[in-house]
Each structure stands twice: as structure tokens, then as C-alpha cells.
C-alpha atoms as a PDB file:
ATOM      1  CA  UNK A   1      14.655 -62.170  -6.250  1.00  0.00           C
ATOM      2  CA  UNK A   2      14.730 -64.461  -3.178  1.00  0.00           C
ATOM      3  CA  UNK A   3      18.448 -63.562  -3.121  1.00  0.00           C
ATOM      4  CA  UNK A   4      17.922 -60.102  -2.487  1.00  0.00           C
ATOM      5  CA  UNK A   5      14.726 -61.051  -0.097  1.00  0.00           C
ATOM      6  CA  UNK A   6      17.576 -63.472   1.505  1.00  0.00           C
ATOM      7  CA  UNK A   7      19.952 -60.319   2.095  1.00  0.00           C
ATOM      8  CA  UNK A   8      16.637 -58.431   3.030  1.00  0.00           C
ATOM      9  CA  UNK A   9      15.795 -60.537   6.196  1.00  0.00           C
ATOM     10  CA  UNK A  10      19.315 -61.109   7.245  1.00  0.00           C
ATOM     11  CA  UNK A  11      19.854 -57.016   7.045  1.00  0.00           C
ATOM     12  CA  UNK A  12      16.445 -56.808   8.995  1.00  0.00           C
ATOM     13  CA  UNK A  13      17.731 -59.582  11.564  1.00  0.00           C
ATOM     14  CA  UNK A  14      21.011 -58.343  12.565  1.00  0.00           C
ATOM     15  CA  UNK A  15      19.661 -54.743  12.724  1.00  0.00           C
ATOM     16  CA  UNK A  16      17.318 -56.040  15.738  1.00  0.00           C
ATOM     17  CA  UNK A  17      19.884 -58.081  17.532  1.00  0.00           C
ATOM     18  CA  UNK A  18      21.955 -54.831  17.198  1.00  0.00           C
ATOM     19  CA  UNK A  19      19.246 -53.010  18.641  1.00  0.00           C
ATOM     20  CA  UNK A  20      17.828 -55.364  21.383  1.00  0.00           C
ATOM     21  CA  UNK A  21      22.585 -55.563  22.365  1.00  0.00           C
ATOM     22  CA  UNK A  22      22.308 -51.651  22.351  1.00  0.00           C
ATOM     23  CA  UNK A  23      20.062 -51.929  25.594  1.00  0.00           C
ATOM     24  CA  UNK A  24      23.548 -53.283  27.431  1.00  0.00           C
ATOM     25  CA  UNK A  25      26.032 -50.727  25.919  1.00  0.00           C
ATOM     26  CA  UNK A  26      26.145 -48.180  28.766  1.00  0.00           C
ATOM     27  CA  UNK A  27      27.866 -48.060  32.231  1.00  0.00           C
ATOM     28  CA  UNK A  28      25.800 -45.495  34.878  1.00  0.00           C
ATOM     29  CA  UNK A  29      27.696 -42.206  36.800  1.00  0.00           C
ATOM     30  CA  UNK A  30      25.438 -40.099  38.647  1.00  0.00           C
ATOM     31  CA  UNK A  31      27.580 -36.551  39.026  1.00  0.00           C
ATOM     32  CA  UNK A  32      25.934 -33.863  40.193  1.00  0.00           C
ATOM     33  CA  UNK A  33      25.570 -31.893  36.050  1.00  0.00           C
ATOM     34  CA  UNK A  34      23.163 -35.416  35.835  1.00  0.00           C
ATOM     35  CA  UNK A  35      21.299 -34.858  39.543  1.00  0.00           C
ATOM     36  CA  UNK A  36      20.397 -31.184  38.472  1.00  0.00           C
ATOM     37  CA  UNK A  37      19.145 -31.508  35.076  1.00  0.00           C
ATOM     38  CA  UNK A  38      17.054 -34.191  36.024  1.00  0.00           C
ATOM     39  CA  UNK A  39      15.556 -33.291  39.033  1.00  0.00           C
ATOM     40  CA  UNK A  40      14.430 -29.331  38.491  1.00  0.00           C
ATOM     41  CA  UNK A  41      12.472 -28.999  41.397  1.00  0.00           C
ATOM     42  CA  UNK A  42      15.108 -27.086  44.298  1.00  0.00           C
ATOM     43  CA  UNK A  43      13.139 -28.811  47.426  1.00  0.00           C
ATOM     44  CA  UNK A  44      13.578 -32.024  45.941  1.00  0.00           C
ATOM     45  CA  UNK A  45      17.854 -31.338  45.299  1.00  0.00           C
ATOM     46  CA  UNK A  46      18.000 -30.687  48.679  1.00  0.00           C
ATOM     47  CA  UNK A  47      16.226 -33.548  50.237  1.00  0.00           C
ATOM     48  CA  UNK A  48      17.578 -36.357  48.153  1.00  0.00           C
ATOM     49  CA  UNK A  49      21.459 -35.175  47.643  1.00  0.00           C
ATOM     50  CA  UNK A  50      22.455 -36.857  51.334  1.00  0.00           C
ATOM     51  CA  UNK A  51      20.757 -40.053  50.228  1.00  0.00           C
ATOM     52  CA  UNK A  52      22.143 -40.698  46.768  1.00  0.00           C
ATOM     53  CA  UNK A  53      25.643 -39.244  48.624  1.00  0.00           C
ATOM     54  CA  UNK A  54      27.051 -42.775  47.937  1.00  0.00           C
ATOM     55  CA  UNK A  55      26.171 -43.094  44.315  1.00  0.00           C
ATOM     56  CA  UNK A  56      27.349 -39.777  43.341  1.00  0.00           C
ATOM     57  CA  UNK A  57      30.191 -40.075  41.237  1.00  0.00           C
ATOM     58  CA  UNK A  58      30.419 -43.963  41.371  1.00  0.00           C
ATOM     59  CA  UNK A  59      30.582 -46.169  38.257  1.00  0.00           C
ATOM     60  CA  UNK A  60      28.021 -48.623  37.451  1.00  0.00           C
ATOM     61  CA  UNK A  61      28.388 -51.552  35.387  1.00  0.00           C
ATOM     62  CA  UNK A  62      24.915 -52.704  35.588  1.00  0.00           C
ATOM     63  CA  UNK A  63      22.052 -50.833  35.072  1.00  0.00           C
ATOM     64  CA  UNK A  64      20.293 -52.790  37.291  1.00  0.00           C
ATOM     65  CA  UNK A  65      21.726 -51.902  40.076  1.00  0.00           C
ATOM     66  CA  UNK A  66      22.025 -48.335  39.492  1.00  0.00           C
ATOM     67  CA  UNK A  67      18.160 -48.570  39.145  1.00  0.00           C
ATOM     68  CA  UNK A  68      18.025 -50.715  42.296  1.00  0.00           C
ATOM     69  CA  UNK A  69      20.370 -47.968  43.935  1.00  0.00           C
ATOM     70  CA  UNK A  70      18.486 -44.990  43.005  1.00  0.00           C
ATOM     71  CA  UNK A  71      14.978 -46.320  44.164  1.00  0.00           C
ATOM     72  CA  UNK A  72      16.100 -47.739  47.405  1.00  0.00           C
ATOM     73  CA  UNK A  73      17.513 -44.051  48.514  1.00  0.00           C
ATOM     74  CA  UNK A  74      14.698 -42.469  46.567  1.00  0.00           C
ATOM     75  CA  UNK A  75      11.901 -44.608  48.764  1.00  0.00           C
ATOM     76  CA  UNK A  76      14.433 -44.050  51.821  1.00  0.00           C
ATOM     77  CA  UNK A  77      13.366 -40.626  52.031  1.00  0.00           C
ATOM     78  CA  UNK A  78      10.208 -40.749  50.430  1.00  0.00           C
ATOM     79  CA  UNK A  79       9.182 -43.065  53.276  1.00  0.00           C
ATOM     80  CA  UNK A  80      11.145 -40.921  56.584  1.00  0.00           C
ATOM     81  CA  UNK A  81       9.187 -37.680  54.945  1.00  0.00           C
ATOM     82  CA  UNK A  82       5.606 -39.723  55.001  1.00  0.00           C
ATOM     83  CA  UNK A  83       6.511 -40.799  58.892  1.00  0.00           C
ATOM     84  CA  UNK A  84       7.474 -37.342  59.914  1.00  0.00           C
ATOM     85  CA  UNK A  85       4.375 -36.151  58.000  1.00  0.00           C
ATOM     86  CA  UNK A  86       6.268 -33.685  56.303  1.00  0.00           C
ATOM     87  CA  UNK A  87       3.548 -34.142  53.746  1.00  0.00           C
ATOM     88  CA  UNK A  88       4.417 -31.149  51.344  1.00  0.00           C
ATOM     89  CA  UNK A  89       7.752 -32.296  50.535  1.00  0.00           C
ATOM     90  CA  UNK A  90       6.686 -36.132  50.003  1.00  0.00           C
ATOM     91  CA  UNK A  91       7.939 -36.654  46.120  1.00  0.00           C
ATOM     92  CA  UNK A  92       5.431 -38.121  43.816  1.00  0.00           C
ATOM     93  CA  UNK A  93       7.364 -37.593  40.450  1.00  0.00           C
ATOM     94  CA  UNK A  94       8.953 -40.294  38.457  1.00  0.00           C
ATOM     95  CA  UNK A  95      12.780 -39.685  38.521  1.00  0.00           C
ATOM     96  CA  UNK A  96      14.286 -42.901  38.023  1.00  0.00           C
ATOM     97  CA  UNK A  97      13.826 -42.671  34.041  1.00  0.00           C
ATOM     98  CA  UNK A  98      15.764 -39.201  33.508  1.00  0.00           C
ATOM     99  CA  UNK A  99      18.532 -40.063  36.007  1.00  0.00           C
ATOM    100  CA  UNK A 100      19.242 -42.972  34.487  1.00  0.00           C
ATOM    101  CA  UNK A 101      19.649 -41.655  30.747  1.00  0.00           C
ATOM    102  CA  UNK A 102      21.641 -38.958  31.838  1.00  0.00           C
ATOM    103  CA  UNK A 103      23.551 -41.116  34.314  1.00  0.00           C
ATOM    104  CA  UNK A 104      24.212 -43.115  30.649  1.00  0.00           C
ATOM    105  CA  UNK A 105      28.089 -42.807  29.712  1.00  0.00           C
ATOM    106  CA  UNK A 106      30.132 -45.499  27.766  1.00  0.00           C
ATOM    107  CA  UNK A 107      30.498 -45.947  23.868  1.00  0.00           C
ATOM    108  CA  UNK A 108      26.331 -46.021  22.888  1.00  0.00           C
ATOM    109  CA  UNK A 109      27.186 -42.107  24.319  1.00  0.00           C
ATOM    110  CA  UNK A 110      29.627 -41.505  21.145  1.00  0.00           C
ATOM    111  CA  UNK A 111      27.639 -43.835  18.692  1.00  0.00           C
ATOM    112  CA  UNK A 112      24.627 -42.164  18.373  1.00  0.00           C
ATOM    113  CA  UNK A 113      24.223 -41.543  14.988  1.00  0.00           C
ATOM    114  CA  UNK A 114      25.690 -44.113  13.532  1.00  0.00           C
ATOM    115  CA  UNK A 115      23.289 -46.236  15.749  1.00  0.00           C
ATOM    116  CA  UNK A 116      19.995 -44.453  14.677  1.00  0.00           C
ATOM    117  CA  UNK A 117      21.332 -45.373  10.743  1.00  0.00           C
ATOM    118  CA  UNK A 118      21.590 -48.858  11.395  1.00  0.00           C
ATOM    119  CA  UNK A 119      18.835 -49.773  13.901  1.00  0.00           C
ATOM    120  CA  UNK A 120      16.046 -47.337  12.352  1.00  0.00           C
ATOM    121  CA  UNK A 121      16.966 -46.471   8.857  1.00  0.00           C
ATOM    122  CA  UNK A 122      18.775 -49.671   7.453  1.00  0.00           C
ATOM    123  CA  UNK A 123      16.176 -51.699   9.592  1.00  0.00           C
ATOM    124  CA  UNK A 124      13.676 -50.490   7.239  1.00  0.00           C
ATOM    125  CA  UNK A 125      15.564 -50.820   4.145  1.00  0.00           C
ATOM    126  CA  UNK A 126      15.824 -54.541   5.149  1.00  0.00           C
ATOM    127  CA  UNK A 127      12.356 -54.967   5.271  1.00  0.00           C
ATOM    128  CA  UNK A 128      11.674 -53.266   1.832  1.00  0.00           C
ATOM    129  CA  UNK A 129      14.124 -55.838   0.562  1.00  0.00           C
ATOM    130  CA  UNK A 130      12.516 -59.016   1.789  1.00  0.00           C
ATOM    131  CA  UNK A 131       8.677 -57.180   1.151  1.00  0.00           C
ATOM    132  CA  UNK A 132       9.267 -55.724  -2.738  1.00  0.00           C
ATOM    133  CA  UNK A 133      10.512 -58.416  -4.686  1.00  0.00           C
ATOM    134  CA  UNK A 134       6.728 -60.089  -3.687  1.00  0.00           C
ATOM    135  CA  UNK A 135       5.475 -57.997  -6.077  1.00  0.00           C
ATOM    136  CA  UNK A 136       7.189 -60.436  -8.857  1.00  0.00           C
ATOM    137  CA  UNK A 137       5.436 -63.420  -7.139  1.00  0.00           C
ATOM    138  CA  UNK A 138       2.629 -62.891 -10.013  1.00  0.00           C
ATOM    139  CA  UNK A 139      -0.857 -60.896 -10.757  1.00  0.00           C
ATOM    140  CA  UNK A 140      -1.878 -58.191  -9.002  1.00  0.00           C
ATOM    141  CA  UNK A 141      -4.508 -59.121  -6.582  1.00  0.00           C
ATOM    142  CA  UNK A 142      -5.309 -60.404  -3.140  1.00  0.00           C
ATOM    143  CA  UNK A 143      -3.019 -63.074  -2.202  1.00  0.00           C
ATOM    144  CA  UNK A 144      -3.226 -65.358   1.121  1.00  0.00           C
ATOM    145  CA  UNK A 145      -1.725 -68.560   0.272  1.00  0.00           C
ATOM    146  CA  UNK A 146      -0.622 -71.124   2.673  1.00  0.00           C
ATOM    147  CA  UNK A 147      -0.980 -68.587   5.615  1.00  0.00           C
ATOM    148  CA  UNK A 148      -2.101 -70.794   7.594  1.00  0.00           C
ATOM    149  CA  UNK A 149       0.892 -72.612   7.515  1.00  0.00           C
ATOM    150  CA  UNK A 150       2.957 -69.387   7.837  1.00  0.00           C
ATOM    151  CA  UNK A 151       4.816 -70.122  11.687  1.00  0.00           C
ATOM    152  CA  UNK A 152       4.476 -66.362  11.682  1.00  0.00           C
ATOM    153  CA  UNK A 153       0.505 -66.508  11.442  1.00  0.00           C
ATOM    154  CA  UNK A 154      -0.308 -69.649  12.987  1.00  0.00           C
ATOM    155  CA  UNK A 155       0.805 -70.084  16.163  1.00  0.00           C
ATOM    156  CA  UNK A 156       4.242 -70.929  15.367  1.00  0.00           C
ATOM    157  CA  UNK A 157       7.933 -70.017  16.702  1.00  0.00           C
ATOM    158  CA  UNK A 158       8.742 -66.662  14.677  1.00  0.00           C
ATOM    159  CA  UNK A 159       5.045 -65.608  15.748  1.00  0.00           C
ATOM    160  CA  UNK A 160       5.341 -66.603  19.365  1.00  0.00           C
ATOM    161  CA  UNK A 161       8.879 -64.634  20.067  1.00  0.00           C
ATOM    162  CA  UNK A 162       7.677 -61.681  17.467  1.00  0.00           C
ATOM    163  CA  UNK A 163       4.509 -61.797  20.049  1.00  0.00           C
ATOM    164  CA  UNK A 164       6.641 -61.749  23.252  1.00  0.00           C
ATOM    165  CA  UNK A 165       8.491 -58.953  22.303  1.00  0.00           C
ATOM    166  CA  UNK A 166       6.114 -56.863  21.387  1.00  0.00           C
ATOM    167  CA  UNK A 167       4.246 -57.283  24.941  1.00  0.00           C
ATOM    168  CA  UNK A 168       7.905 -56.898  26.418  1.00  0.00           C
ATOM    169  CA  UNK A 169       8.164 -53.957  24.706  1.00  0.00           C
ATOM    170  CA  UNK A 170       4.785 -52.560  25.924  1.00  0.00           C
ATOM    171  CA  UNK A 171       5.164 -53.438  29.467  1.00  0.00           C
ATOM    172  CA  UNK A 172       8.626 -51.573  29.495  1.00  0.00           C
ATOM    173  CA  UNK A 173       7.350 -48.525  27.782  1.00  0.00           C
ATOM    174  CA  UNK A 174       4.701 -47.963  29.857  1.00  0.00           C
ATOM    175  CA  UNK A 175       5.652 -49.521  33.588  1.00  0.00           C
ATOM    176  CA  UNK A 176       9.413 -49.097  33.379  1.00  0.00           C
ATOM    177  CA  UNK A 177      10.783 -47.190  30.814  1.00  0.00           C
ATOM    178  CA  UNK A 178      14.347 -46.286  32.899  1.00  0.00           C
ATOM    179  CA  UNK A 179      15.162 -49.814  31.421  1.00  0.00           C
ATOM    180  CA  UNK A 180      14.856 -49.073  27.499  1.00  0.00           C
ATOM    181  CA  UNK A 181      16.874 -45.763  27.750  1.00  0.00           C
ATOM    182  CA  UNK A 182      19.559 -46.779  25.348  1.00  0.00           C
ATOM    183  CA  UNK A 183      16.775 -46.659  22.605  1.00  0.00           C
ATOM    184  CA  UNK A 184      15.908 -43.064  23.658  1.00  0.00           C
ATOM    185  CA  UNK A 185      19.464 -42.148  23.946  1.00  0.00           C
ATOM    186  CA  UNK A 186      19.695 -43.273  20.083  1.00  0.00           C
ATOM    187  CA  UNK A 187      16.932 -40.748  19.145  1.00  0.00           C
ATOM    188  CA  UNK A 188      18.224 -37.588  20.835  1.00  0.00           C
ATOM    189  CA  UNK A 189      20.221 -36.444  18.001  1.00  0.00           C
ATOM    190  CA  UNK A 190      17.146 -36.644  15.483  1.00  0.00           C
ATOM    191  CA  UNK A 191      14.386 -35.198  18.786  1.00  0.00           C
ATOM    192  CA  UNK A 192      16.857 -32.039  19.099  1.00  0.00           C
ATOM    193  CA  UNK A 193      16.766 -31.182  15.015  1.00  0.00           C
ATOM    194  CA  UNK A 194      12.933 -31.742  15.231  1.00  0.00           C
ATOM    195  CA  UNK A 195      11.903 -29.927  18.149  1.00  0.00           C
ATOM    196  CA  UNK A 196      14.779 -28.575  19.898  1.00  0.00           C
ATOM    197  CA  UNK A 197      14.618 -30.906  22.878  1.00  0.00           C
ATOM    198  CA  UNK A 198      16.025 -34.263  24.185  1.00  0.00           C
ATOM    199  CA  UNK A 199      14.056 -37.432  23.604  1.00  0.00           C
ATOM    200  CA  UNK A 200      11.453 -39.252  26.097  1.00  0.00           C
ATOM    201  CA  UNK A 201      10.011 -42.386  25.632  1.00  0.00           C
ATOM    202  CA  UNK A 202       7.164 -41.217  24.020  1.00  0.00           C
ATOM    203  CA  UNK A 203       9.355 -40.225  21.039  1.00  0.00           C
ATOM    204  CA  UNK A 204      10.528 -43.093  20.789  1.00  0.00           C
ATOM    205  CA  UNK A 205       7.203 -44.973  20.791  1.00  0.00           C
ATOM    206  CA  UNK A 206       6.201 -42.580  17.966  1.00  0.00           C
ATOM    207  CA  UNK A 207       9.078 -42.753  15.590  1.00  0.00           C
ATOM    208  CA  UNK A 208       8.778 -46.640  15.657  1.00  0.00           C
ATOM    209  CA  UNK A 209       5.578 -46.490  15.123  1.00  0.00           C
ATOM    210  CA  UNK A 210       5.663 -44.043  12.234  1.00  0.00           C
ATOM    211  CA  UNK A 211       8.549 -45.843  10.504  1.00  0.00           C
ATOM    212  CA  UNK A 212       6.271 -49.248  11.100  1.00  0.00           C
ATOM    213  CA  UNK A 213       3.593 -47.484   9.074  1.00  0.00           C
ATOM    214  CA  UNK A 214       5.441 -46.480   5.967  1.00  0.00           C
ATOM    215  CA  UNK A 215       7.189 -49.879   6.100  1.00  0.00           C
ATOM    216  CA  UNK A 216       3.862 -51.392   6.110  1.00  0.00           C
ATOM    217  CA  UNK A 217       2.015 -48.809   3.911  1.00  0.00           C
ATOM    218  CA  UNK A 218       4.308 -49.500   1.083  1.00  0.00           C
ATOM    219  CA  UNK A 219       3.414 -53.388   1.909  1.00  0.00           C
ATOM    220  CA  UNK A 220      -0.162 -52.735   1.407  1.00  0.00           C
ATOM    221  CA  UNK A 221       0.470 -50.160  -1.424  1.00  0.00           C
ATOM    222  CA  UNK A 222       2.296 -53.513  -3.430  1.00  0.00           C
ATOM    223  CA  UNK A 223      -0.542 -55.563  -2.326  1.00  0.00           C
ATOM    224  CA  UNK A 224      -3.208 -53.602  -3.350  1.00  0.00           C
ATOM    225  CA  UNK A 225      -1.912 -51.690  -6.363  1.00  0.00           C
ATOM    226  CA  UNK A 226      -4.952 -53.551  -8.473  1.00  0.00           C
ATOM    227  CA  UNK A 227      -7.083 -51.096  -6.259  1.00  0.00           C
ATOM    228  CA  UNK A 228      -7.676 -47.322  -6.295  1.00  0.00           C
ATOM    229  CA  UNK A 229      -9.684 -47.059  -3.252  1.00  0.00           C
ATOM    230  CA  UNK A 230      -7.178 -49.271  -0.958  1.00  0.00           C
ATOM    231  CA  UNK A 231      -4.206 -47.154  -2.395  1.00  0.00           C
ATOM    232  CA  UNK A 232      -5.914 -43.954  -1.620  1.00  0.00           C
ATOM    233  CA  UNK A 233      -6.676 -45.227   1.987  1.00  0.00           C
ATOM    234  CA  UNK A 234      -3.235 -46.037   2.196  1.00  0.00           C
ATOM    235  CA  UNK A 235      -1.364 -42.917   1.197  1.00  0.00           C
ATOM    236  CA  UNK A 236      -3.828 -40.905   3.636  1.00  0.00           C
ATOM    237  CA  UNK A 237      -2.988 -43.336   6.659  1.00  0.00           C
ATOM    238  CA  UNK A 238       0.353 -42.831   5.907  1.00  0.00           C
ATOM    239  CA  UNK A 239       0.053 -39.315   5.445  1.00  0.00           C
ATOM    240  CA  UNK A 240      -1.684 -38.152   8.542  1.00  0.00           C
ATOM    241  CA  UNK A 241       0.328 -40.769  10.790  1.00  0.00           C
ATOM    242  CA  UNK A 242       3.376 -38.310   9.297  1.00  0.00           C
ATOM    243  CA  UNK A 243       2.086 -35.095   9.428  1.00  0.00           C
ATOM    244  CA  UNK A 244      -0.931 -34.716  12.058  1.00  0.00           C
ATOM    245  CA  UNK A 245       0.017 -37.201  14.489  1.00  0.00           C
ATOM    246  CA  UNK A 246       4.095 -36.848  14.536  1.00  0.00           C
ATOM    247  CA  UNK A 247       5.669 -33.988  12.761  1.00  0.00           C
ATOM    248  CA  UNK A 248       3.198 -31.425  13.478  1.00  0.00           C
ATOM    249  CA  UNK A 249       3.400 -31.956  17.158  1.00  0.00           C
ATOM    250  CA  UNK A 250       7.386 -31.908  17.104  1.00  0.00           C
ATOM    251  CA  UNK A 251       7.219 -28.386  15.264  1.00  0.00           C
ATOM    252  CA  UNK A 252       4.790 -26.756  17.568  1.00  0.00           C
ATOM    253  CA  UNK A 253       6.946 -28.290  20.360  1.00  0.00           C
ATOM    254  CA  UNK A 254      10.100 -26.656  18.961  1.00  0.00           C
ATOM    255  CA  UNK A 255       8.347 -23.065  18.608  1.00  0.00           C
ATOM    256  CA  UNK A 256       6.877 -23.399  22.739  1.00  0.00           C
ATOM    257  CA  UNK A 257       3.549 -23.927  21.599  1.00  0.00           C
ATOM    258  CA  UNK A 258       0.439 -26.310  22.606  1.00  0.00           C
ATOM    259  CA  UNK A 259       0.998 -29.595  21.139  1.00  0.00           C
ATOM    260  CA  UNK A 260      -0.887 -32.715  21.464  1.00  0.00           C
ATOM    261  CA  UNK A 261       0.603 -36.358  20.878  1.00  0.00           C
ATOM    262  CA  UNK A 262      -2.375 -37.106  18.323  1.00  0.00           C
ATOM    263  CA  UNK A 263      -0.808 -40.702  17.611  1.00  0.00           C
ATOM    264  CA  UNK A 264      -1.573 -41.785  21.469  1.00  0.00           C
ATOM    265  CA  UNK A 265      -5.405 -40.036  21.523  1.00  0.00           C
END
């Protein structure tokens, strides 16, 4: 059993390192097909295409300096319109996110799928791996031995970087997504089958925090399966984190109707 918990955690490991490396697998080309489809709005075309003249059709190796780029020439004007007080043309939306994923070229671009398998599905199956075999560890019952010597409870190393990488991870979705697009990039194939459309940031959010659930609902199904009442809270968490507050949304999304992202109310 700790053999296959070994293979577990080193599965689960090199999935994430593969994941965080994915976030540097794309060089940046803003053509004009990439200008249009992310900025809609006609007035807008027409007042930024002189300023972002020089990036057009220029390779970037570093998505920071794409991003750089963009914002300097998007500000640029942003800033002339304010001092001319050309106030109804003065752009407030957030383009820098779009424009860079489809700015994205490079081999993440052709590895897609194969990507979403190994960062998202055989992530998880990792983590079953190393979680499962627990179950042999003895009696069913609650069991919290010598957590607080765990480093991953109590203030030590693996808790500390786990810790920093969730905040990371946070900050980024929220302030500056335009610098996690790779990870959206992996999830367009699987947004398009579920509701037609390409994927945002806020799909991406969901489906790790869906596959988080079941990974942890069938941790706290194993832990509690000496309990009726825990395993039926379980199984409706999971259920309704599915269903009502993910899949349900991407239908109605896919048939243009109202949908609400329950999982963020």
C-alpha cells in the first residue's frame, strides 16, 4: 500500500510542476483575426489599431512583455482621449486578458488535450492513489493522529508553499488573470463541448474547484464511511457542487439562456 501511495504522490507531483511549466509554453502574435475577436466593440478597433501598429504581427517570447506592450499603448490612448475630453470614447473594459490568450501560439496551442488529461484528470487519479490505500490504515472511525506534527498542518514547509500558492493563485485570478491564460487555454476544448463557447477564467476557477470537491468528497466518504449522516452530507455536497453550481449553468449557457455562476454566489 505505501507503494502505490508512493506512485500516488509522485503522479500528483509531477502533474503540478507540469502544470505550474505550462504557464511558460506559449510565445505571443497579435494579428489582426486576434485584435477583432477580442475587442468587439468597432469604436474601440478604430482607436487602438494605430497604437498597437508596432505589435501587430510581431513575435513575443515573453509574455511579459507582450502584457507590458499592450497596456502601455492601451493607457497611451486611454490617457490622450481623457486630455482631449473625448469622454465617450474613453475605454473602461479589460482587454489585456482576451488579447493575450488569443495572441497565445506555440506548442501548449497543439497540446491541448493531451494537457487537460495529464494536469486535470491524472492529477486526480494521483491523489486517489496516495488518499485510498488510508482506508487499510485500520478501523473505521475518526482518525487525527500526529497531525500536529504533520509539516502540512502545522506550520511546516509543504504547508507554507501549498499556502503561497494558493494566495498566488487567488491574487492572479482575480487582479491579473492575462497571466494564467495557459490554464484557460487547456480548458477550451472541454468549455466548447459543455457550452459551446471558449473558456474564461471563471471556468477555470470552477472546474478546479469541482474536481477539488470530488477528490476531497471521496476523502471524507473513506473517512467517514462508519457514518450515515456524514456520507449523506457528503454525496449531496458533491452533488449540487456538480449539478447546480457547474453543469447546470454550462447547459443553460450553451442553449443562450440566463445562467448564474451559483459556485461564486
Amino acid at each position: 500500500m505505501r507503494l502505490i501511495q508512493t506512485i500516488g504522490l509522485t503522479i500528483f507531483t509531477m502533474c503540478l510542476l507540469l502544470f505550474i511549466f505550462s504557464l511558460s509554453m506559449s510565445n505571443y502574435k497579435l494579428t489582426q483575426e486576434s485584435f477583432t475577436s477580442s475587442i468587439t466593440n468597432t469604436q474601440h478597433q478604430e482607436v487602438l489599431t494605430p497604437a498597437l501598429a508596432d505589435m501587430m504581427n510581431k513575435d513575443y517570447a515573453s509574455k511579459f512583455a507582450f502584457i507590458n506592450d499592450f497596456n502601455g499603448a492601451f493607457n497611451k490612448v486611454n490617457e490622450e482621449l481623457k486630455a482631449n475630453e473625448e469622454w465617450n470614447k474613453v475605454m473602461y473594459a479589460n482587454y489585456t486578458f482576451p488579447i493575450v490568450k488569443n495572441s497565445s501560439i506555440g506548442p501548449l496551442n497543439d497540446l491541448l488535450m493531451p494537457m487537460f488529461i495529464i494536469c486535470f484528470i491524472l492529477s486526480c487519479i494521483g491523489a486517489l492513489m496516495y488518499i485510498l490505500p488510508k482506508a487499510n490504515d485500520g478501523p473505521a472511525g475518526i482518525k487525527h493522529n500526529h497531525i500536529f506534527f504533520s509539516s502540512m498542518k502545522n506550520r511546516g514547509a509543504i504547508g507554507i508553499i501549498t499556502g503561497t500558492l494558493l494566495i498566488l493563485f487567488y491574487i492572479y485570478l482575480y487582479k491579473k488573470p492575462e497571466y494564467i491564460t495557459n490554464w484557460v487555454l487547456i480548458l477550451d476544448p472541454l468549455s466548447y463541448k459543455l457550452n459551446g463557447g471558449e473558456a474564461d477564467q471563471w471556468f477555470l476557477y470552477g472546474v478546479l474547484y469541482c474536481l477539488a470537491m470530488v477528490v476531497m468528497g471521496i476523502r471524507m466518504l473513506m473517512k467517514y464511511r462508519h457514518s450515515k449522516y456524514q456520507q449523506i452530507r457528503t454525496y449531496s455536497v458533491i452533488f449540487f457542487q456538480l449539478a447546480f453550481a457547474f453543469t447546470i449553468p454550462q447547459i443553460l449557457k450553451r442553449l443562450n439562456m440566463p445562467s448564474y455562476d451559483l459556485k461564486s454566489a
